[in-house]
Protein backbone atom coordinates (compact mmCIF):
# COMPACT_ATOMS: atom_id res chain seq x y z
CA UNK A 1 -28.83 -35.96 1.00
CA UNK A 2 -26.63 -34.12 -1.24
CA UNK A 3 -28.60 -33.76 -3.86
CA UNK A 4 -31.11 -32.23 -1.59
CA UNK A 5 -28.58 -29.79 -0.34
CA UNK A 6 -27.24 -28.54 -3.11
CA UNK A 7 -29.68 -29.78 -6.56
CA UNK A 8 -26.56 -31.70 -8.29
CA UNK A 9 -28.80 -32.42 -11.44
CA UNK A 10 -30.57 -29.32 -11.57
CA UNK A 11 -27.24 -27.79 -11.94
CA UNK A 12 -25.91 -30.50 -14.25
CA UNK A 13 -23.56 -31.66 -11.61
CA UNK A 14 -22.23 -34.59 -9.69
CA UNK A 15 -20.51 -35.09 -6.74
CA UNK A 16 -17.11 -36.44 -7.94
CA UNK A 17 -17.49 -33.04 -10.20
CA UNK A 18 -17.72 -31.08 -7.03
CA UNK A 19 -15.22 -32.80 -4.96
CA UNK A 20 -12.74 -32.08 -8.13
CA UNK A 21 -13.31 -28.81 -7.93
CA UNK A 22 -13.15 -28.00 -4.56
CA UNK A 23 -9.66 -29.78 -4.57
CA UNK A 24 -8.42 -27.69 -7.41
CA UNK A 25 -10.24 -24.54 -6.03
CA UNK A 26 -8.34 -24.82 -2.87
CA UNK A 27 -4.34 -25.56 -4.33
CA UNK A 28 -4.90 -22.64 -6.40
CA UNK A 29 -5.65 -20.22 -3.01
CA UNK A 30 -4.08 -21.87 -0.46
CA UNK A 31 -1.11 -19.66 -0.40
CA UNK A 32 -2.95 -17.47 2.13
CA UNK A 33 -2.78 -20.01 4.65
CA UNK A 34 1.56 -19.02 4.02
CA UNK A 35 0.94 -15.61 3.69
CA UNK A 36 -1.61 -14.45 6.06
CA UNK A 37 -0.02 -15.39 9.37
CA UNK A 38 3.44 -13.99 7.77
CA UNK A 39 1.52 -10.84 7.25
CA UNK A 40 -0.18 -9.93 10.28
CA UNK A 41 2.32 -11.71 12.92
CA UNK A 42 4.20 -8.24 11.92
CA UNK A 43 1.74 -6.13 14.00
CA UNK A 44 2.45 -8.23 16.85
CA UNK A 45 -0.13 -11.00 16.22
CA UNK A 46 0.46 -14.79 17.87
CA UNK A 47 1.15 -16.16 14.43
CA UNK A 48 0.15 -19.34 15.45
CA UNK A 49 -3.32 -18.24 16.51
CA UNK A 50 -3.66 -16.35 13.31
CA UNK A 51 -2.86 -19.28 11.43
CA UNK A 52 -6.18 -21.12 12.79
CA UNK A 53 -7.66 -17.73 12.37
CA UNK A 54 -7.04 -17.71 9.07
CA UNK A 55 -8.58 -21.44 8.61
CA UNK A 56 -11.49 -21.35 10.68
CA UNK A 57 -12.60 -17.99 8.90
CA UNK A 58 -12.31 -19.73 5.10
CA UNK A 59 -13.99 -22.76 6.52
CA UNK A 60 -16.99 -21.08 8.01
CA UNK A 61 -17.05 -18.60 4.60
CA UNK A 62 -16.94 -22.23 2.55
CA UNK A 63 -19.40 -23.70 4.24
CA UNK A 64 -21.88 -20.48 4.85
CA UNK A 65 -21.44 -20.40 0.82
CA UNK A 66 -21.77 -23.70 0.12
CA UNK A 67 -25.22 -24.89 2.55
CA UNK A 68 -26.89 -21.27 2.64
CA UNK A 69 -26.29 -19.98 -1.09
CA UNK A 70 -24.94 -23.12 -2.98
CA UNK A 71 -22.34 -21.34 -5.10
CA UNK A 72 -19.29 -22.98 -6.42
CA UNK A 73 -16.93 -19.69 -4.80
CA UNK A 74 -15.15 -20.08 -1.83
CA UNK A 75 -13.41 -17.65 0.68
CA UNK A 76 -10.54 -16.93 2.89
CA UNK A 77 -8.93 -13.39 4.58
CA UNK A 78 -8.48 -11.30 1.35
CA UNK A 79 -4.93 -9.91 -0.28
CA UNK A 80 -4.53 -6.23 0.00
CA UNK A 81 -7.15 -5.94 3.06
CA UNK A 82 -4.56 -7.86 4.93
CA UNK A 83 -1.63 -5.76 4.29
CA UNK A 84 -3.77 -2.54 4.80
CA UNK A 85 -4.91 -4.03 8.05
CA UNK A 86 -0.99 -5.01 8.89
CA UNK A 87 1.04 -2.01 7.71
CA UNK A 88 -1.24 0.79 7.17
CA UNK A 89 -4.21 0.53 9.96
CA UNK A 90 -1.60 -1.00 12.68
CA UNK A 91 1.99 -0.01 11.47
CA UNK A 92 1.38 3.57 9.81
CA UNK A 93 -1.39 4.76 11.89
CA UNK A 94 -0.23 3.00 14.84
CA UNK A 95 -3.53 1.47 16.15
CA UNK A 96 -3.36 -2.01 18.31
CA UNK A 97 -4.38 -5.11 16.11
CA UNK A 98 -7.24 -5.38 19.27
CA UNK A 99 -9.12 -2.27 17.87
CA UNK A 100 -8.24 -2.93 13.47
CA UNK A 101 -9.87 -6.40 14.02
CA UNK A 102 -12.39 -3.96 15.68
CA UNK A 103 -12.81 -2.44 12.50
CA UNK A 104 -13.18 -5.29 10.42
CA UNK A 105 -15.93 -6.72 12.76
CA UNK A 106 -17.74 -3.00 12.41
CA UNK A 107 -17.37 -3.49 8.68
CA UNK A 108 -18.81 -6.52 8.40
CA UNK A 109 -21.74 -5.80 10.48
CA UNK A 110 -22.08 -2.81 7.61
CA UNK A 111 -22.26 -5.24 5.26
CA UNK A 112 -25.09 -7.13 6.59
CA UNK A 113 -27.08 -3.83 6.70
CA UNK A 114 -26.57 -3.31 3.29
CA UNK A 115 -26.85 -6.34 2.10
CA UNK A 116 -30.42 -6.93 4.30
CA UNK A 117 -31.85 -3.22 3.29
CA UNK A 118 -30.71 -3.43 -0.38
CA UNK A 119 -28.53 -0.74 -0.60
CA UNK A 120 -25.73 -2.71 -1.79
CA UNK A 121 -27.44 -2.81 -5.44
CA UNK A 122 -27.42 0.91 -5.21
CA UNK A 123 -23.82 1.45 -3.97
CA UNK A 124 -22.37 -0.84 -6.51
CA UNK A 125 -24.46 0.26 -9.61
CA UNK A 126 -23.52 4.48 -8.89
CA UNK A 127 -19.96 3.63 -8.64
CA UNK A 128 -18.42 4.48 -11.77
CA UNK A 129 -16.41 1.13 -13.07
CA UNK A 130 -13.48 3.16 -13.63
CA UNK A 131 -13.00 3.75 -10.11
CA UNK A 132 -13.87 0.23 -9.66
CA UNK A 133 -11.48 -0.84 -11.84
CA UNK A 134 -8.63 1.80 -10.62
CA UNK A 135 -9.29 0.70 -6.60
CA UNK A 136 -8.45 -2.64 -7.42
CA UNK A 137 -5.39 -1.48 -9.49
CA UNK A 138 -4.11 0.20 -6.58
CA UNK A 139 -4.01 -2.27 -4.13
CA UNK A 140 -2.14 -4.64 -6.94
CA UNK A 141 0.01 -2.18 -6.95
CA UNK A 142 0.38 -1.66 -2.94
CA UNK A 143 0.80 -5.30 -2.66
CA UNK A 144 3.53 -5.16 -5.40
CA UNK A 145 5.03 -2.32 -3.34
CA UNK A 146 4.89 -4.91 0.35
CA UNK A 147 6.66 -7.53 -1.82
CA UNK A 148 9.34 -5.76 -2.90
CA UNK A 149 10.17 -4.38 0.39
CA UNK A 150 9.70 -7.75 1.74
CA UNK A 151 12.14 -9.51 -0.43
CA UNK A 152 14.81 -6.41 0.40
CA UNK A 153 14.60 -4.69 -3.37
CA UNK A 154 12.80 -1.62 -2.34
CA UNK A 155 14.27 0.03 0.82
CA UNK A 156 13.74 2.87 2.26
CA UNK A 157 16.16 6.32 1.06
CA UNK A 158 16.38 9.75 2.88
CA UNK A 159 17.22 11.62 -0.08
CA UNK A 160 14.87 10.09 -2.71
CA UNK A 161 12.35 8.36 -0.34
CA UNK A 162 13.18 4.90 -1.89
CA UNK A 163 15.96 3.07 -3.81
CA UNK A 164 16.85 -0.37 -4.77
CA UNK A 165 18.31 -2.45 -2.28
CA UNK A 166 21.20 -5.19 -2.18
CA UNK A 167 19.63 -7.68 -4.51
CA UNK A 168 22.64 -9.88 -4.40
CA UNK A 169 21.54 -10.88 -0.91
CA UNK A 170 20.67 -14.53 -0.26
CA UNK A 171 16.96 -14.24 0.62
CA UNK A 172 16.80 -11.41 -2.48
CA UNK A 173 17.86 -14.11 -5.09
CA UNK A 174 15.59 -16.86 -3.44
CA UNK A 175 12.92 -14.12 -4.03
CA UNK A 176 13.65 -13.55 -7.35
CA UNK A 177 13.31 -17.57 -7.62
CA UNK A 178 9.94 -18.04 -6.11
CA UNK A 179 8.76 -15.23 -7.96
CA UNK A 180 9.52 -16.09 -11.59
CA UNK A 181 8.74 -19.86 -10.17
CA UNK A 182 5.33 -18.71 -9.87
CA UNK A 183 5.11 -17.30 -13.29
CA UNK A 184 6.32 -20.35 -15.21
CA UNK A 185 3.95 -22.80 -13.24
CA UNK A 186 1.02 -20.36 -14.17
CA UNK A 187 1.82 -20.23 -18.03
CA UNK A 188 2.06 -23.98 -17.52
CA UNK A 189 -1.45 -23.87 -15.49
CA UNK A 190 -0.04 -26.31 -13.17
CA UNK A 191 -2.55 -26.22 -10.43
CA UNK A 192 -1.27 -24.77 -6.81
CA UNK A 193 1.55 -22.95 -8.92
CA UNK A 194 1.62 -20.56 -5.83
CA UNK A 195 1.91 -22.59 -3.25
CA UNK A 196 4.07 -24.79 -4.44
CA UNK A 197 6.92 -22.03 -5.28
CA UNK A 198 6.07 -21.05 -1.95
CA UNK A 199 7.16 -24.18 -0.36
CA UNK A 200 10.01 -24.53 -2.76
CA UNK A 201 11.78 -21.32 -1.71
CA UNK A 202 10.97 -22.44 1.97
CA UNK A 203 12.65 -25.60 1.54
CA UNK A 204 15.89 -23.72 -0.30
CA UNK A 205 16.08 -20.99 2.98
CA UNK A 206 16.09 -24.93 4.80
CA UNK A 207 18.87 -25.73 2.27
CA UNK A 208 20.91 -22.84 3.21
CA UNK A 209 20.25 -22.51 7.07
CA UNK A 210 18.17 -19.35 6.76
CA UNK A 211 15.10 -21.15 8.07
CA UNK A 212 14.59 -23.64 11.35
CA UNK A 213 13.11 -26.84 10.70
CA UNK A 214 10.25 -26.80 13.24
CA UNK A 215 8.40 -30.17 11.60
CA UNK A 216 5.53 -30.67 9.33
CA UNK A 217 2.63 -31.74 11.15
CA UNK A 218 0.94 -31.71 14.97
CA UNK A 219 -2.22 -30.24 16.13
CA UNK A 220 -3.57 -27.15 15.71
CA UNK A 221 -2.38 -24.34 17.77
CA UNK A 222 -4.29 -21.97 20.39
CA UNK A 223 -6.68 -19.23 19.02
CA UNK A 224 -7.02 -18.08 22.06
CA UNK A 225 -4.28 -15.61 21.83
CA UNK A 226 -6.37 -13.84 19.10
CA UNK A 227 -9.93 -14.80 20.01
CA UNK A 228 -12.15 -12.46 20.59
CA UNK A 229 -9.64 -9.97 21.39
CA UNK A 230 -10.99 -7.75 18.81
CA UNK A 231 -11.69 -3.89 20.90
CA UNK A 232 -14.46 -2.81 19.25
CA UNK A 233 -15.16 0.64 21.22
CA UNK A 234 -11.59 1.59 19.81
CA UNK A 235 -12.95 1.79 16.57
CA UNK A 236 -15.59 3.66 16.77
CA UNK A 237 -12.90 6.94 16.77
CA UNK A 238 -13.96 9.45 14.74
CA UNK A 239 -10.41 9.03 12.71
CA UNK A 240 -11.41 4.99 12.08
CA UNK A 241 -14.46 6.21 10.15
CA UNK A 242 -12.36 6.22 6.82
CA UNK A 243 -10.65 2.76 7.55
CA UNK A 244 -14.03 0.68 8.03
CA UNK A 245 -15.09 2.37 5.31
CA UNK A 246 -11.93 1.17 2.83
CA UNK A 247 -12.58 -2.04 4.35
CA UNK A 248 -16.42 -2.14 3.60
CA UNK A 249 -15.68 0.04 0.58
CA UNK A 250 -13.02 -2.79 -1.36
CA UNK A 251 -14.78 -6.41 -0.02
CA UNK A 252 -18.35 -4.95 -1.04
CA UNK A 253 -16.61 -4.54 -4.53
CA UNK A 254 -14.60 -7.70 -4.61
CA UNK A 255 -17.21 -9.63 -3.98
CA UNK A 256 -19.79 -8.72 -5.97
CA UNK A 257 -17.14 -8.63 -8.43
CA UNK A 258 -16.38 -12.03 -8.33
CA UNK A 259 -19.22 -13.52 -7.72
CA UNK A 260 -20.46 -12.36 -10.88
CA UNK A 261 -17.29 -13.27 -12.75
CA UNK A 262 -17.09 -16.97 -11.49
CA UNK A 263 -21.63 -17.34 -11.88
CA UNK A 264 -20.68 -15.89 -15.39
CA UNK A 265 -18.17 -19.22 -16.08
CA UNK A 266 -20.97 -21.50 -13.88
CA UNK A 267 -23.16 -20.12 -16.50
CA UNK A 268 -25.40 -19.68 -13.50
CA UNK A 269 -26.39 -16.02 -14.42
CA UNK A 270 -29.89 -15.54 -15.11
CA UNK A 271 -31.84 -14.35 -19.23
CA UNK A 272 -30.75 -10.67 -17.60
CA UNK A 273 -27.56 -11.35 -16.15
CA UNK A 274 -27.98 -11.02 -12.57
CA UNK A 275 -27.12 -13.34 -10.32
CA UNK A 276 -29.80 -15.31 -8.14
CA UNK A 277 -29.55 -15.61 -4.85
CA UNK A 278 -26.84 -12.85 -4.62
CA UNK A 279 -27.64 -11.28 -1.31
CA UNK A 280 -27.37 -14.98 0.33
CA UNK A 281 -23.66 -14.72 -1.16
CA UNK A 282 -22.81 -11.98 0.22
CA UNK A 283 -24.38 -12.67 3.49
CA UNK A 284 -22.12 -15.48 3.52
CA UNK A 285 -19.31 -13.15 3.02
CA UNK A 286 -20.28 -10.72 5.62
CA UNK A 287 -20.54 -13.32 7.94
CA UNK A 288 -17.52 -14.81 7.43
CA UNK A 289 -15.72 -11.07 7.91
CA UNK A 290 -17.45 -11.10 11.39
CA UNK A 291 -16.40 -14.39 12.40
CA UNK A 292 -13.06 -13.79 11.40
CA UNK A 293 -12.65 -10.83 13.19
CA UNK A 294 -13.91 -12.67 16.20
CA UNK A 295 -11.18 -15.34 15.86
CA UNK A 296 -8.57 -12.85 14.67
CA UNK A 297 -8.08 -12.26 11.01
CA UNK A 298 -9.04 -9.05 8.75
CA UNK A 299 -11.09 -9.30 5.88
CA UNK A 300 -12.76 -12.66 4.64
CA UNK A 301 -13.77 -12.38 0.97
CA UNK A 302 -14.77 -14.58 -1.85
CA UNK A 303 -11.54 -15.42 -4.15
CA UNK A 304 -11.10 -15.14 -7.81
CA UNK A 305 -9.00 -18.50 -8.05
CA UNK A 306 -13.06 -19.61 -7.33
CA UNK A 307 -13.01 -19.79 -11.23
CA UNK A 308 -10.50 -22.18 -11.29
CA UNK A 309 -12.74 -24.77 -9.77
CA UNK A 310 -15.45 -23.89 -11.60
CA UNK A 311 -13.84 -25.23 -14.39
CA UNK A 312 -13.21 -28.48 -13.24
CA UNK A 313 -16.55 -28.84 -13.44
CA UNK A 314 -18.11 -27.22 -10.07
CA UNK A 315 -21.43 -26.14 -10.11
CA UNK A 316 -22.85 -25.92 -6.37
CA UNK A 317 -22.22 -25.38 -3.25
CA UNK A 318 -20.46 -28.77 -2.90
CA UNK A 319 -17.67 -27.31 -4.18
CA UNK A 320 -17.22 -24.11 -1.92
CA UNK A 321 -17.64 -27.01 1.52
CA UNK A 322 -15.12 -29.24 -0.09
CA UNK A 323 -12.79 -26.30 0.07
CA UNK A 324 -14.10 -25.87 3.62
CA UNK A 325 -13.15 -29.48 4.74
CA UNK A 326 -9.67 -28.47 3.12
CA UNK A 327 -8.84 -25.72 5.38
CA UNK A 328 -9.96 -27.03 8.16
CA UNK A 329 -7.08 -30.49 7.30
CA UNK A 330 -4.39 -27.13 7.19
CA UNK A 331 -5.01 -27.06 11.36
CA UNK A 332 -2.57 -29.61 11.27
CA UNK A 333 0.26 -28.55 9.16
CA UNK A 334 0.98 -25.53 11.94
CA UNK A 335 4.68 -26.11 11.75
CA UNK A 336 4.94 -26.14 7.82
CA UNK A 337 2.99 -22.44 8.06
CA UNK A 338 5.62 -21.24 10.95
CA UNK A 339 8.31 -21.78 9.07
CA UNK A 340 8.00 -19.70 5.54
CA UNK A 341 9.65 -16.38 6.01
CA UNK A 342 8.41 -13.73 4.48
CA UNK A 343 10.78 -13.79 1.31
CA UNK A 344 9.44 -17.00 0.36
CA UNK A 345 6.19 -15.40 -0.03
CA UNK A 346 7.22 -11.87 -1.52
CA UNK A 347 6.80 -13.67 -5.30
CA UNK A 348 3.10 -14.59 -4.21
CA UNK A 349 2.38 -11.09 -3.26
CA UNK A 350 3.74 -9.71 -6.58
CA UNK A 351 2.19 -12.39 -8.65
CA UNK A 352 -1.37 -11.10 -7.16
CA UNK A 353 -0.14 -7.93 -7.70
CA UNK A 354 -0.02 -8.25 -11.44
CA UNK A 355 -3.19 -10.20 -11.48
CA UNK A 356 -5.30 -7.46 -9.46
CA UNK A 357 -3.79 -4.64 -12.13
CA UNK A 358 -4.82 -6.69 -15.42
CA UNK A 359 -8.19 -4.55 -15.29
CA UNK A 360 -6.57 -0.88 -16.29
CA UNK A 361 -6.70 -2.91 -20.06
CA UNK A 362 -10.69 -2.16 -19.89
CA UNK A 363 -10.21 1.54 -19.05
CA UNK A 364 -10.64 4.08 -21.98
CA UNK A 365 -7.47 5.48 -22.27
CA UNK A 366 -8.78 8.15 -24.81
CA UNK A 367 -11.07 9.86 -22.51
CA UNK A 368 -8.82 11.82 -19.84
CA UNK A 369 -11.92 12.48 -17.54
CA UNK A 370 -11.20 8.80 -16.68
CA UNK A 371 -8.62 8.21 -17.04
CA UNK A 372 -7.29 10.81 -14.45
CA UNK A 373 -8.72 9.56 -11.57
CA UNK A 374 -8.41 6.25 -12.36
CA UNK A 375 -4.36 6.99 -12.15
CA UNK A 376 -4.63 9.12 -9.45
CA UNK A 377 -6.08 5.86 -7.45
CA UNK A 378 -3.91 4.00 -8.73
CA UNK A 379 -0.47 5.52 -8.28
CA UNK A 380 -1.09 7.21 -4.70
CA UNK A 381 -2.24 4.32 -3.16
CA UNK A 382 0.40 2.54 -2.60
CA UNK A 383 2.85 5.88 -2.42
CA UNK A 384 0.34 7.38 0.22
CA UNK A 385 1.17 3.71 1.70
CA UNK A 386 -2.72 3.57 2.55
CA UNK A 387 -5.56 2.01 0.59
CA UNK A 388 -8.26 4.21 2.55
CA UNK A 389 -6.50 7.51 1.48
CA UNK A 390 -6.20 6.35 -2.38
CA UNK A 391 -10.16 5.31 -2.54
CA UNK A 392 -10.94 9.20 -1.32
CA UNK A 393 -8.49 10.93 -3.29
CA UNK A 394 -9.82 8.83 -6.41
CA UNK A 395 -13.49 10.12 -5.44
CA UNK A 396 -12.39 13.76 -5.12
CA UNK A 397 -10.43 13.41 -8.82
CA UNK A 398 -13.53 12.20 -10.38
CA UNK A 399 -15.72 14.53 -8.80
CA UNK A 400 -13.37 17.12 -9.61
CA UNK A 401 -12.81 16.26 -13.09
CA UNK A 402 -16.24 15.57 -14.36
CA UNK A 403 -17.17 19.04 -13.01
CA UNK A 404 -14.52 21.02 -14.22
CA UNK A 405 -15.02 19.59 -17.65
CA UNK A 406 -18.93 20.30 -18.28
CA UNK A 407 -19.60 16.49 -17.39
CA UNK A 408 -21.43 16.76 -14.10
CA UNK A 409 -24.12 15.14 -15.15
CA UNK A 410 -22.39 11.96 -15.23
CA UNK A 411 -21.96 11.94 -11.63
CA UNK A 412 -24.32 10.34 -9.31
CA UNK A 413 -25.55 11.42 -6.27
CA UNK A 414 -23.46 8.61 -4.24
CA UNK A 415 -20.08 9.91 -5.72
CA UNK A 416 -20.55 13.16 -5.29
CA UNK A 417 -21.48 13.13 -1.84
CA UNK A 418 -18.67 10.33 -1.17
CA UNK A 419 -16.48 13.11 -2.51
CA UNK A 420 -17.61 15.85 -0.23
CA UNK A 421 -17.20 13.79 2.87
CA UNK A 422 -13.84 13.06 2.03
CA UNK A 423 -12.73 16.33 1.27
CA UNK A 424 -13.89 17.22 4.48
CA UNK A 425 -12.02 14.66 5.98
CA UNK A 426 -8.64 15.77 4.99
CA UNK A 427 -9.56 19.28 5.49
CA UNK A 428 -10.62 18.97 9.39
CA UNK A 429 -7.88 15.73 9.34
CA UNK A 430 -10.33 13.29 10.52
């Protein structure tokens, strides 16, 4: 049966393979299972239901992956999307989390259409890769920003807007621990490095009475709380048009992104590079972003720590429903989840942080017209605090720039119009 599903030695594969990598696929991501209901319990979210939330959605993205387009690349809510959806969408622009997950159901459904009518091959291949590469940047660098106010380094300063905090403070200095935790367990490539620190700085707030044992395991927790409470009529306001777009905008890109980075490990690119089956993946993705939003979580997307699997060995599908079957075990460990406080994950956060800005090494640092707008995403992201106003101020540099310096001809027609809408957004203040 499994070798019908998922053509083990077509793909030079096995099943203990798979299950391998599935197991190490999932250590090296399940920190979000920590850091997601941490996140978005701040908007006022039962964090218990977001917890199942946040395992349902990566089980039904595993297993959509894994039986529909038999890739080796699993999926849970992304990083950055979540902390846009927590303190930008619902804390900065003060919408309810009813009408957000509104907005990340919309975006999904956006992402079918493209994906069914083929315009996602167009979007993606008139992007410029700086931008690409400067979008990502930015929200490794908004993330950074979330974990050091998290962990109390960063606060908040009338005169010059921030300053560093009291880092002797307990939680600070367990922080600082889970943080540079993280880093030596990665140069060791000890496999759940994140996730363990995680649980190691959780056990040392136990240690010192900052956290309340509330147990290990029992069974899951309502979803109801969160279930389809998503208020989709909210967002179709006129001023939400930007945020589902920064939500379709950065999953169409991180997808496609990764799926061609971890096929390109597979070796499961084709004599021209492409990727079969690629609109099945990101149906799969799509889907998972709309079921997600229906149980209460933003953004499901496909994870880079996919790669890690991969190799171990994983070759199919198999390995993306292993990881499934993994999440849905987490149900169980609701108490463990409840108690991490947010310091314990503030290292996590930065760690991702410095993975998601490794990427400004391919940018050509000798060509300004490029380089501009690839800082301009970059830095105002996170000081605009919003990921959906650094994307359109990154379009209008690079629109800007290439005409102004006799390159207009290397725009395309999607950028350039991508620019003008934007520009008339913050004109008319959409």
């Amino acid at each position: 049966m499994l070798e019908k599903l998922f053509k083990l030695q077509e793909n030079k594969s096995n099943v203990r393979n798979e299950v391998v990598a599935g197991i190490t696929t999932f250590l090296t991501m399940a920190y979000i299972i920590f850091v997601n209901p941490s996140m978005l319990s701040s908007t006022g979210m039962d964090q218990g239901a977001v917890f199942v939330a946040t395992c349902l959605a990566a089980a039904i993205g595993c297993f959509i992956m894994g039986f529909y387009a038999n890739y080796p690349v699993a999926l849970a809510p992304g990083m950055g999307l979540n902390a846009f959806f927590a303190f930008v969408v619902v804390g900065d622009m003060g919408y309810s989390w009813q009408v957000a997950l509104g907005a990340v159901f919309l975006s999904g459904v956006c992402f079918v259409a493209l994906s069914l009518f083929k315009i996602r091959e167009w979007i993606i291949n008139s992007i410029p890769q700086a931008l690409r590469t400067g979008i990502a940047a930015g929200i490794g660098l908004f993330l950074g920003l979330i974990a050091l106010k998290n962990a109390g380094i960063v606060v908040a300063n009338p005169a010059t807007l921030v300053s560093m905090g009291d880092i002797t403070q307990q939680s600070t200095l367990f922080a600082f621990v889970g943080f540079f935790l993280i880093i030596a367990l990665a140069h060791f490539r000890v496999k759940g490095g994140v996730m363990i620190a995680i649980l190691a700085v959780t056990l040392l707030g136990l240690l010192f009475g900052d956290v309340e044992y509330q147990g290990i395991v029992s069974m899951p927790p309502s979803v109801a709380p969160t279930f389809l409470e998503l208020d989709i009529k909210g967002a179709f306001e006129i001023s939400m048009i930007s945020v589902i777009f920064a939500f379709l905008f950065v999953d169409l890109f991180d997808t496609s992104g990764t799926m061609i980075a971890v096929a390109d490990k597979a070796k499961l690119l084709d004599e021209k590079g492409n990727l079969p089956r690629l609109n099945k993946a990101l149906l799969a993705d799509s889907g998972a972003s709309i079921a997600g939003a229906a149980m209460g979580t933003s953004t499901t997307t496909s994870y880079i720590e996919s790669i890690s699997g991969v190799a171990e060995g994983g070759r199919t599908g198999l390995t993306a429903v292993v990881v499934g079957c993994m999440f849905l075990l987490c149900l169980f460990f609701s108490p463990l989840a409840g108690m991490v406080p947010g310091y314990a994950t503030a290292g996590a956060l930065f760690y991702v942080a410095i993975l998601m800005m490794s990427g400004l090494a391919k940018i050509d640092w000798h060509d300004i017209t490029e380089a501009a707008p690839v800082v301009v995403v970059t830095v105002l992201m996170p000081l605009t605090f919003s990921i959906a106003d650094g994307i359109a101020l990154g379009f209008i540099a690079y629109a800007l720039t290439k005409s102004m310096t006799g390159k207009f001809h290397q725009l395309s027609s999607s950028v350039l119009v991508l620019a003008i809408l934007f520009a008339v957004k913050f004109a008319f203040h959409f």
